[in-house]
N, C-alpha and C. Protein backbone atom coordinates (compact mmCIF):
# COMPACT_ATOMS: atom_id res chain seq x y z
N UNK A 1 0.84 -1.19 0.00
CA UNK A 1 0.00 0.00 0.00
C UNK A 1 0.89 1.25 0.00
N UNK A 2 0.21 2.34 -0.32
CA UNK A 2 0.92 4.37 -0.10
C UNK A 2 1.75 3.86 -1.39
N UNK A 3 1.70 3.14 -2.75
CA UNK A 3 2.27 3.02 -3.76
C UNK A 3 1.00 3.13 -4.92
N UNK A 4 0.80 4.14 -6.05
CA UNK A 4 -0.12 3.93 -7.09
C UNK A 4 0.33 2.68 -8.01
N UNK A 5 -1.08 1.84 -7.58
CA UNK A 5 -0.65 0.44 -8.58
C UNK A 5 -0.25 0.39 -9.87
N UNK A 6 -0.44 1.65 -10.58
CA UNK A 6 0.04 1.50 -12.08
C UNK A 6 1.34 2.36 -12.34
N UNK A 7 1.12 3.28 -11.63
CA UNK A 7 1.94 4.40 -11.75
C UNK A 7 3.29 3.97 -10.67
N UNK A 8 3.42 2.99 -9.60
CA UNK A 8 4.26 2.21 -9.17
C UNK A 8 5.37 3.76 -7.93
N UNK A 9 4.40 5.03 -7.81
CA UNK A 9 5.12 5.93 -7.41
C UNK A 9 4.59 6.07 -5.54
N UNK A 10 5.37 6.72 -4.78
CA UNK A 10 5.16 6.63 -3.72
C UNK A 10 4.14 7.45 -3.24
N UNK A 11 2.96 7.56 -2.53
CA UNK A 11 1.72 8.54 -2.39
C UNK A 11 2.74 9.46 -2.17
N UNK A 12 3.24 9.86 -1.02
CA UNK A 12 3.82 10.96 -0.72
C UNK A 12 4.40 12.00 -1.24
N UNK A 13 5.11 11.28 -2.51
CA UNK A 13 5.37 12.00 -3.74
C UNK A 13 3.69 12.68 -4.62
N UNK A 14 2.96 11.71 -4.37
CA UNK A 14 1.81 12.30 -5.37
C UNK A 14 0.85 13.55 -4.65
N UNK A 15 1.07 13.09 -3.51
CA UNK A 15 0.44 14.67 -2.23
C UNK A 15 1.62 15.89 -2.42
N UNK A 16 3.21 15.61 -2.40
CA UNK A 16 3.60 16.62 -2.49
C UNK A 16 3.43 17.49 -3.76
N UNK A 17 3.81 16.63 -4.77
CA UNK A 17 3.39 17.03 -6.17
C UNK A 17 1.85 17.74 -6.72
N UNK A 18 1.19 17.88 -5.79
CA UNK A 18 -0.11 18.02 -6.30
C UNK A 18 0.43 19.50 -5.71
N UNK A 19 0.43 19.50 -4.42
CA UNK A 19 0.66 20.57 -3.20
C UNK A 19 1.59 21.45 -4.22
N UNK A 20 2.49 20.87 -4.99
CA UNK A 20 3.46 22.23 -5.89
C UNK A 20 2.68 22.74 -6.46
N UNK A 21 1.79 22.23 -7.33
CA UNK A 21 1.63 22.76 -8.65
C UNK A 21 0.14 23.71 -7.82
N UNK A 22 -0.27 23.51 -7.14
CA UNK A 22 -1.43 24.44 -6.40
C UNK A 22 -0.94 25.37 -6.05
N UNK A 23 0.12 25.32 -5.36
CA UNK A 23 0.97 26.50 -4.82
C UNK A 23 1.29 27.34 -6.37
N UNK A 24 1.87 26.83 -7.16
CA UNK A 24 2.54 27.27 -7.99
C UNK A 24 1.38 27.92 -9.06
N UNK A 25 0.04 27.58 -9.34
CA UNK A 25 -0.89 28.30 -10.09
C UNK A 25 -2.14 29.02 -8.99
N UNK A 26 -1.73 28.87 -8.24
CA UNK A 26 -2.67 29.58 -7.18
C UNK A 26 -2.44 30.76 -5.88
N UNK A 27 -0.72 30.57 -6.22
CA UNK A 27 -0.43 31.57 -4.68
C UNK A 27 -0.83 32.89 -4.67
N UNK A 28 -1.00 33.50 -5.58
CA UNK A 28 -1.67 35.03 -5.82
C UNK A 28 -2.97 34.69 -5.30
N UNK A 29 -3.99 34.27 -5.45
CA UNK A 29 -5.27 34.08 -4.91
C UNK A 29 -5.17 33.51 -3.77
N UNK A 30 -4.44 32.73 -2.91
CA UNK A 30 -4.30 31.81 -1.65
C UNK A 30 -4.08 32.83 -0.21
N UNK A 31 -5.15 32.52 0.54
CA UNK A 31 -5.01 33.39 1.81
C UNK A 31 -3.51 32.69 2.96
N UNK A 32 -3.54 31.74 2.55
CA UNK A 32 -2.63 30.93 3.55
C UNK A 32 -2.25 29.61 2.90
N UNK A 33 -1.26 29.15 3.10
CA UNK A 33 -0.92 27.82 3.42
C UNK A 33 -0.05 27.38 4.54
N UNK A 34 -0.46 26.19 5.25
CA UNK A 34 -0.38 25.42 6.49
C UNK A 34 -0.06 24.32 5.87
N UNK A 35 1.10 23.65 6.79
CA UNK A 35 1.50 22.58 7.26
C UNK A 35 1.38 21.86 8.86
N UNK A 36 0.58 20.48 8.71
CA UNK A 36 0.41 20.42 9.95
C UNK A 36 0.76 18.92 10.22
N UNK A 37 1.17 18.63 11.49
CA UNK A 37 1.82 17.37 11.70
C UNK A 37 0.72 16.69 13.22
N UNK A 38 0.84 15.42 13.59
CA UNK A 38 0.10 15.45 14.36
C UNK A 38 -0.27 13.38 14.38
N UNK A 39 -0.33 13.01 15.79
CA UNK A 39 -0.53 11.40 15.98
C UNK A 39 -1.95 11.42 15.51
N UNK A 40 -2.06 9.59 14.93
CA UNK A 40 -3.18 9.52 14.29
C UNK A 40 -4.46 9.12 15.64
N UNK A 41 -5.48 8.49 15.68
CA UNK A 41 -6.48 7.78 16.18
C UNK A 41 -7.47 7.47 15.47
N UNK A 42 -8.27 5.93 16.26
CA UNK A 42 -8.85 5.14 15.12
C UNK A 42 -10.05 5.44 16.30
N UNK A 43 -10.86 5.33 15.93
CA UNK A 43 -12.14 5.34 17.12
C UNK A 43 -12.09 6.47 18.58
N UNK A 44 -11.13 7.36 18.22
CA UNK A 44 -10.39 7.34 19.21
C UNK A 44 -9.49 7.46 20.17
N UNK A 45 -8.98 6.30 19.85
CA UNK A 45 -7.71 5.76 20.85
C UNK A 45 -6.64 5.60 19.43
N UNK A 46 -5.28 6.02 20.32
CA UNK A 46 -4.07 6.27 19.62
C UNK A 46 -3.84 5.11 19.02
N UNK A 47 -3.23 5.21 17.49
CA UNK A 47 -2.87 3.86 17.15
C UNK A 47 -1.61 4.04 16.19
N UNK A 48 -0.60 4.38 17.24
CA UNK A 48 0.92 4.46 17.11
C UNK A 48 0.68 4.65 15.52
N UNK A 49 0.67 5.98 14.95
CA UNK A 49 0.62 6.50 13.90
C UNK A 49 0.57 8.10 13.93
N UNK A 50 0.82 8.07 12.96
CA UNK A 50 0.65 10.08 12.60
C UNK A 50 0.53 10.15 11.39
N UNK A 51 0.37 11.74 10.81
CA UNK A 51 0.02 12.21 9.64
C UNK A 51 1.00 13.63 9.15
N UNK A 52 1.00 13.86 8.37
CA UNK A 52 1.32 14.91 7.74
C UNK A 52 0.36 15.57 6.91
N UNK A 53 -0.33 16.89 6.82
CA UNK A 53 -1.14 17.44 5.86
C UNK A 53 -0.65 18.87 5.25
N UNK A 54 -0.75 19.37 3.96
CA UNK A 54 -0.50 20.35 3.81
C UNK A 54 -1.65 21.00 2.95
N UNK A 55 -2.25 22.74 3.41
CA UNK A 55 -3.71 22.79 2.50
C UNK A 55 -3.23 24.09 2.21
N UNK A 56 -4.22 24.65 1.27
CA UNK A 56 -3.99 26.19 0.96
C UNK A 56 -5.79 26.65 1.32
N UNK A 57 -5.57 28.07 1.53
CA UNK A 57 -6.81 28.65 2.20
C UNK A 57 -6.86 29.32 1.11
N UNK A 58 -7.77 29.41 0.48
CA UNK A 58 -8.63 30.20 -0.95
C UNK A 58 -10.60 30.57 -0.16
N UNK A 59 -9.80 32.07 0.15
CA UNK A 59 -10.94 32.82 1.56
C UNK A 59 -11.79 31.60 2.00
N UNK A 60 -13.13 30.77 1.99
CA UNK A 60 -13.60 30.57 2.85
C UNK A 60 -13.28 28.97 2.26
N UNK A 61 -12.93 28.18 1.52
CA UNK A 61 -12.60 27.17 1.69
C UNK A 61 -10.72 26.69 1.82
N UNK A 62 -10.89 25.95 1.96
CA UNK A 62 -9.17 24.75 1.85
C UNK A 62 -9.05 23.60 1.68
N UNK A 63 -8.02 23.51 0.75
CA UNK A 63 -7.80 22.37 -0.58
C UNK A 63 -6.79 22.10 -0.27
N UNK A 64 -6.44 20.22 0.40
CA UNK A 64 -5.09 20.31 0.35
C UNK A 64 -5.18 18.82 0.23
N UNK A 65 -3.80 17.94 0.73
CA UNK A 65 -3.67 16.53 0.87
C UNK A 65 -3.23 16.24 2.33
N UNK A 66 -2.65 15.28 2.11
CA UNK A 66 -2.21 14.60 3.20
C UNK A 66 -1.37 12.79 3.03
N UNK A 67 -0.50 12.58 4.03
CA UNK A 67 -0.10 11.08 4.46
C UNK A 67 -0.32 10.89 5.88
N UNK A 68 -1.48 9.58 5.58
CA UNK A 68 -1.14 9.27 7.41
C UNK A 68 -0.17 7.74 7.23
N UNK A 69 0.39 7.35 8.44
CA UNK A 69 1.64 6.62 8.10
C UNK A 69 0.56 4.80 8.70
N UNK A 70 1.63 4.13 8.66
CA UNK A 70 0.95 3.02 8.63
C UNK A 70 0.56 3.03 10.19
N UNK A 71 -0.44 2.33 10.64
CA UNK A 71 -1.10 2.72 12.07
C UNK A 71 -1.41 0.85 12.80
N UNK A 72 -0.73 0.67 13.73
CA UNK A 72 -1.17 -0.16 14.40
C UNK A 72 -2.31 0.30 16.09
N UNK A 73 -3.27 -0.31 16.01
CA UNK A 73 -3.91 -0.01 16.90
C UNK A 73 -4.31 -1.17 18.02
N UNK A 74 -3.92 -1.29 19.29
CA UNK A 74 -4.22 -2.52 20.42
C UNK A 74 -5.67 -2.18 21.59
N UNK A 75 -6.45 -1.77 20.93
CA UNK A 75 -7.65 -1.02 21.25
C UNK A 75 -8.52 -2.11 21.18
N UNK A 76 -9.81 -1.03 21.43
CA UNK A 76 -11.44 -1.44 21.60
C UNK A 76 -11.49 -2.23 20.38
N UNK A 77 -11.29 -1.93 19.01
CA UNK A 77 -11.17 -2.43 17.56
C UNK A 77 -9.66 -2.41 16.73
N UNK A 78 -9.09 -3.86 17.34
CA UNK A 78 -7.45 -3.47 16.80
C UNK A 78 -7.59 -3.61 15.12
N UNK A 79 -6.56 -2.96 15.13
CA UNK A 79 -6.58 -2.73 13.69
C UNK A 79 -4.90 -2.70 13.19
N UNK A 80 -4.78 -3.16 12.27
CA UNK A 80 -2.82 -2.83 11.75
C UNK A 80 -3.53 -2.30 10.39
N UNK A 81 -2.97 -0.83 9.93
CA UNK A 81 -3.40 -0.43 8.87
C UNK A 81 -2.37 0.33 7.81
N UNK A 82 -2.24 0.11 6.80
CA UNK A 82 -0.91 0.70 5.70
C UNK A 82 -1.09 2.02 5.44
N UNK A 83 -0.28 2.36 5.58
CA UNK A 83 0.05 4.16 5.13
C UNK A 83 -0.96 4.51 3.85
N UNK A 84 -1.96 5.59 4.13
CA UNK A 84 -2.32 5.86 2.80
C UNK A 84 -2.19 7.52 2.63
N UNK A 85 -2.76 8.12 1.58
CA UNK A 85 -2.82 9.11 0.96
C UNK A 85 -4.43 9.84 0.93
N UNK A 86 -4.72 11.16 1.08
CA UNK A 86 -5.77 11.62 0.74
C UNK A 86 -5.62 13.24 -0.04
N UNK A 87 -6.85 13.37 -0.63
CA UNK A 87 -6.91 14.78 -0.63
C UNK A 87 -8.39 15.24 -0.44
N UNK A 88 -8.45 16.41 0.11
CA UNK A 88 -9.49 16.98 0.14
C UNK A 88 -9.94 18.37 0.38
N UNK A 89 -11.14 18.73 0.41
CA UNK A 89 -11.34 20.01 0.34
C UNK A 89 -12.97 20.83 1.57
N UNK A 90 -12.60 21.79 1.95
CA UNK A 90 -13.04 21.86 3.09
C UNK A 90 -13.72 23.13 2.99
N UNK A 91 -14.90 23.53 3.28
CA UNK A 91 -15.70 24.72 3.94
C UNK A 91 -15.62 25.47 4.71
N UNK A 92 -14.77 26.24 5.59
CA UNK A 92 -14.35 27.01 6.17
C UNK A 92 -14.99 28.02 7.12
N UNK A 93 -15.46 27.93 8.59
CA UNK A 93 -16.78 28.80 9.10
C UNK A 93 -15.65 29.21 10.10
N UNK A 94 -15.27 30.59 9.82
CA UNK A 94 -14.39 31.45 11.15
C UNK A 94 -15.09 31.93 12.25
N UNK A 95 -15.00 31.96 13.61
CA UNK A 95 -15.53 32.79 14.48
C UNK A 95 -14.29 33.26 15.71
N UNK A 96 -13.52 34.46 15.78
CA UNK A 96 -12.94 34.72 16.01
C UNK A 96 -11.62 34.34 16.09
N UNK A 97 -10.80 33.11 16.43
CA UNK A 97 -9.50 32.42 16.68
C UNK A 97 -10.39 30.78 16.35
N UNK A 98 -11.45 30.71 16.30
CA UNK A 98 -12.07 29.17 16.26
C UNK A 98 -12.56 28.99 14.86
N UNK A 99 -12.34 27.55 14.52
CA UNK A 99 -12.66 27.41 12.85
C UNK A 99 -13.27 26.04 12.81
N UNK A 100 -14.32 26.06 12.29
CA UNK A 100 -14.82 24.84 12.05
C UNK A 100 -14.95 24.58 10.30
N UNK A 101 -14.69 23.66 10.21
CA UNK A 101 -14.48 22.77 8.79
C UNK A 101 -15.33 21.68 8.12
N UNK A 102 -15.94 21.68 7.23
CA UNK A 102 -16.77 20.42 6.65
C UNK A 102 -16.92 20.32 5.00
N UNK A 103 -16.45 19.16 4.42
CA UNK A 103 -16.24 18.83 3.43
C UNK A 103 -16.29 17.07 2.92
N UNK A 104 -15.32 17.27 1.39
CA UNK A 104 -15.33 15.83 1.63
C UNK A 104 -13.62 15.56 1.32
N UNK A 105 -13.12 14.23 1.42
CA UNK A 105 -11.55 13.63 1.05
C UNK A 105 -11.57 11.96 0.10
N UNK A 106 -10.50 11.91 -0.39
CA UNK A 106 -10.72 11.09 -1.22
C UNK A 106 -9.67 10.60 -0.89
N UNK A 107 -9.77 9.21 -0.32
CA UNK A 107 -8.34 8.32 0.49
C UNK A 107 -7.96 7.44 -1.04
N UNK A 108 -6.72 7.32 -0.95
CA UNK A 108 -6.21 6.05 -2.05
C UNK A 108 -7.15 5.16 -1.53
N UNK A 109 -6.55 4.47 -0.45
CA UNK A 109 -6.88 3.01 0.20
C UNK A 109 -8.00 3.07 0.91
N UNK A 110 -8.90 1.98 1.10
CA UNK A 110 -9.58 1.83 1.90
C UNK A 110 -9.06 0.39 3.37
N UNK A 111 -9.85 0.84 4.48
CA UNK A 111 -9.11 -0.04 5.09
C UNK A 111 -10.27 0.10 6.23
N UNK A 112 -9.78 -0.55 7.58
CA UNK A 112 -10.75 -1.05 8.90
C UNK A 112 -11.22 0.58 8.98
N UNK A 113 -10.58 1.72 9.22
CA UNK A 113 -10.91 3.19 9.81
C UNK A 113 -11.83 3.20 8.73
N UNK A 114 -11.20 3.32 7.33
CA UNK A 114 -12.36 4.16 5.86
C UNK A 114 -13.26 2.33 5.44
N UNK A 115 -14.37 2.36 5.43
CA UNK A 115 -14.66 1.50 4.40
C UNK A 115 -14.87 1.65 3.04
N UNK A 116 -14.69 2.98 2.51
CA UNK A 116 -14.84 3.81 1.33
C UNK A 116 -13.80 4.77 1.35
N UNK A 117 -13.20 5.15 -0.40
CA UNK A 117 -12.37 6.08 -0.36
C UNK A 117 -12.68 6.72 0.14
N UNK A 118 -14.34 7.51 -0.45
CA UNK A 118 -14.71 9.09 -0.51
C UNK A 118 -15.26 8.70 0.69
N UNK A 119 -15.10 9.96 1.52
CA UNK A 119 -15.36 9.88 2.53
C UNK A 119 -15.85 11.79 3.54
N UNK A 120 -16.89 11.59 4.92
CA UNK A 120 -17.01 12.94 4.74
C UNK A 120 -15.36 13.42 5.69
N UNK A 121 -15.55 14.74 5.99
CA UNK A 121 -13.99 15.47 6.41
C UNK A 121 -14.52 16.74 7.44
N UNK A 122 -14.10 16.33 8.29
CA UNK A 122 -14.81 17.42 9.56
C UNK A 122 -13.32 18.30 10.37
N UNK A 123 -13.20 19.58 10.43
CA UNK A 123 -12.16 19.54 11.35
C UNK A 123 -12.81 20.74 12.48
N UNK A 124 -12.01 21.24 13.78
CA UNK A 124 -12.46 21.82 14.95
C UNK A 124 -10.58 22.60 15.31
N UNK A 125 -10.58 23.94 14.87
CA UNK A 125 -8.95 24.34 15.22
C UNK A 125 -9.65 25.61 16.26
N UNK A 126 -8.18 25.56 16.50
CA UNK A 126 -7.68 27.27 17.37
C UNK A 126 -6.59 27.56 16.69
N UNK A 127 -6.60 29.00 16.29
CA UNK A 127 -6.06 29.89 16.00
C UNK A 127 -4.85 30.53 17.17
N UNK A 128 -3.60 30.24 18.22
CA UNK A 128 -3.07 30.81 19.35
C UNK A 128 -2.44 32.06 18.54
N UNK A 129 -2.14 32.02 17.07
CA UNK A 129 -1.10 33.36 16.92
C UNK A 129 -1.68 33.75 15.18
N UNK A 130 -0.93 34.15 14.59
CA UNK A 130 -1.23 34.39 13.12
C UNK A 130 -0.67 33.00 12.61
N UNK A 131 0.52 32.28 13.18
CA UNK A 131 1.02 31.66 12.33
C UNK A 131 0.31 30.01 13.08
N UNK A 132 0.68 29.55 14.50
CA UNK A 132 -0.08 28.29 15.07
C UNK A 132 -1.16 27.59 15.46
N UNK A 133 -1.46 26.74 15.22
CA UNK A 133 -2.31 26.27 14.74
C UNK A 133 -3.22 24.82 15.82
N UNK A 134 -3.81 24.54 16.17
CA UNK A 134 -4.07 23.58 16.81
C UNK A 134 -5.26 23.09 16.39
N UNK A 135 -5.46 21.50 15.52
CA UNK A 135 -6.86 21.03 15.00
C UNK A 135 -7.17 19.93 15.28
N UNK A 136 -8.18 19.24 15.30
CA UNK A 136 -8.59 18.34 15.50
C UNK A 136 -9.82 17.68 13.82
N UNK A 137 -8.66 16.60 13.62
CA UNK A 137 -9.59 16.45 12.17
C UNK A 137 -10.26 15.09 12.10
N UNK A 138 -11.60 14.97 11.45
CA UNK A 138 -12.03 13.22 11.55
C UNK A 138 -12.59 12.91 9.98
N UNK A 139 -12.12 11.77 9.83
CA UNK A 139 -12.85 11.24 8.39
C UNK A 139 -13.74 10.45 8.70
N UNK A 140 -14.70 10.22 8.21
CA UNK A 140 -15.92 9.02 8.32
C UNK A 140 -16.67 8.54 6.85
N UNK A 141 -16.82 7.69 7.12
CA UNK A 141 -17.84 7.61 5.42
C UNK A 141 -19.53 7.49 5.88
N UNK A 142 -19.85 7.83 7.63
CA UNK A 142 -20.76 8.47 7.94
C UNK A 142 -21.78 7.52 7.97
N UNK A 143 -21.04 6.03 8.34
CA UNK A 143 -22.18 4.55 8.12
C UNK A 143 -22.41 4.60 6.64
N UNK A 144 -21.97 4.81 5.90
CA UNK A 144 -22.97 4.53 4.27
C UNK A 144 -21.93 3.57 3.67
N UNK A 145 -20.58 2.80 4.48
CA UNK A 145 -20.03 1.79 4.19
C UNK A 145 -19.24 0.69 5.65
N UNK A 146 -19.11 -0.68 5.49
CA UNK A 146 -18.81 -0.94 6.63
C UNK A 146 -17.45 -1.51 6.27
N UNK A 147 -16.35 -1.54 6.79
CA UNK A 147 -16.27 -0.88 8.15
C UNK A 147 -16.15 0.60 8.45
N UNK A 148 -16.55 1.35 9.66
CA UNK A 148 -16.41 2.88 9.55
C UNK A 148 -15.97 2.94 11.32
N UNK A 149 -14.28 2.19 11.27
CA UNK A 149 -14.28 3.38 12.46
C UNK A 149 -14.21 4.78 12.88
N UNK A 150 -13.55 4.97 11.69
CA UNK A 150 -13.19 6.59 11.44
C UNK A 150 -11.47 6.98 11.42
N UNK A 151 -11.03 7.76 11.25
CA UNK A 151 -9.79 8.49 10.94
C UNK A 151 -9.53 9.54 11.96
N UNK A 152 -8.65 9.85 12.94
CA UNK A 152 -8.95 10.99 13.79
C UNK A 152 -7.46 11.57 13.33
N UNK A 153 -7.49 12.59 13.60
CA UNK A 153 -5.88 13.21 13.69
C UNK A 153 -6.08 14.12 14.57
N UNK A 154 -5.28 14.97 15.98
CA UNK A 154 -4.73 15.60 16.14
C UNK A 154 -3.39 16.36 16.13
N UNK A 155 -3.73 17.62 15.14
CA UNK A 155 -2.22 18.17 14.75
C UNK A 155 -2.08 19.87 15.29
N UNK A 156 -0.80 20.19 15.21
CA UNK A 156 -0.58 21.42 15.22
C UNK A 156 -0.13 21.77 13.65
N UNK A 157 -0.28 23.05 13.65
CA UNK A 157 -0.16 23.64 12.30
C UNK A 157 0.69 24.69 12.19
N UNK A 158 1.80 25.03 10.99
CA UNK A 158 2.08 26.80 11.14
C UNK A 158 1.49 27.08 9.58
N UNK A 159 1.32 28.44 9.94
CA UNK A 159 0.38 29.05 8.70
C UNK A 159 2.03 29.77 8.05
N UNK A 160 2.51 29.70 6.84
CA UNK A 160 3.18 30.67 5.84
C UNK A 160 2.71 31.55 5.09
């Protein structure tokens, strides 16, 4: 898995590569771009994993990707799961330093967390400065596939 079966290339390469060329035909219009790092959770509970995401803010929405890394979980619902890839795009509702997020993401892989690529994309941040960042993000496919534990990430972010 985190390899395109035809294309034989590493996701991570295909999230960063996307992330250039957005940057690169969009930074004049882009309010921000963030990088944010952060351990994964499946239901939950930690499952010795993390993520990397990078998005651009185009005023009230954000378009970006992401890698979460391969995730073992010894929980309520264990799970051992392979590194995948997403991208997605998000709705954007500001209220002072607080931001709430809702959209959808499109995972390579499916696995025990996604039972479906497409899937919905919820996040909950604080704003502490202009540049840091603190979010809380969840994927679900919202019961309309089984299995659905869900995708959690908590990350910090800096805004450039």
């Amino acid at each position: 898995m985190g390899k395109d079966s035809k294309l034989k290339i590493n996701g991570v390469w295909i999230v960063l590569a996307f992330v250039v060329v957005l940057c690169f035909f969009a930074y004049k219009e882009a309010n921000a771009f963030e990088a944010e790092v952060g351990p994964g959770f499946l239901s939950g509970e930690y499952s010795e994993g993390g993520a990397a995401i990078i998005t651009e803010r185009f005023g009230k929405w954000s378009v970006g990707g992401g890698y979460v890394s391969k995730q073992t979980c010894h929980c309520r619902y264990p799970a051992d799961l392979d590194e995948n890839i997403f991208f997605q795009g998000q709705r954007m509702f500001d209220y002072k330093n607080a931001e709430l997020g809702i959209g959808a993401a499109y995972f390579q892989n499916t696995n025990r967390a996604l039972g479906k690529n497409l899937t919905w994309s919820l996040s909950l941040g604080y704003r502490f400065t202009d540049h840091w960042t603190v979010r809380i993000r969840h994927w679900s496919n919202a019961g309309s596939g089984s299995p659905n534990l869900g995708q959690d990430l908590l990350t910090i972010g800096y805004n450039f």
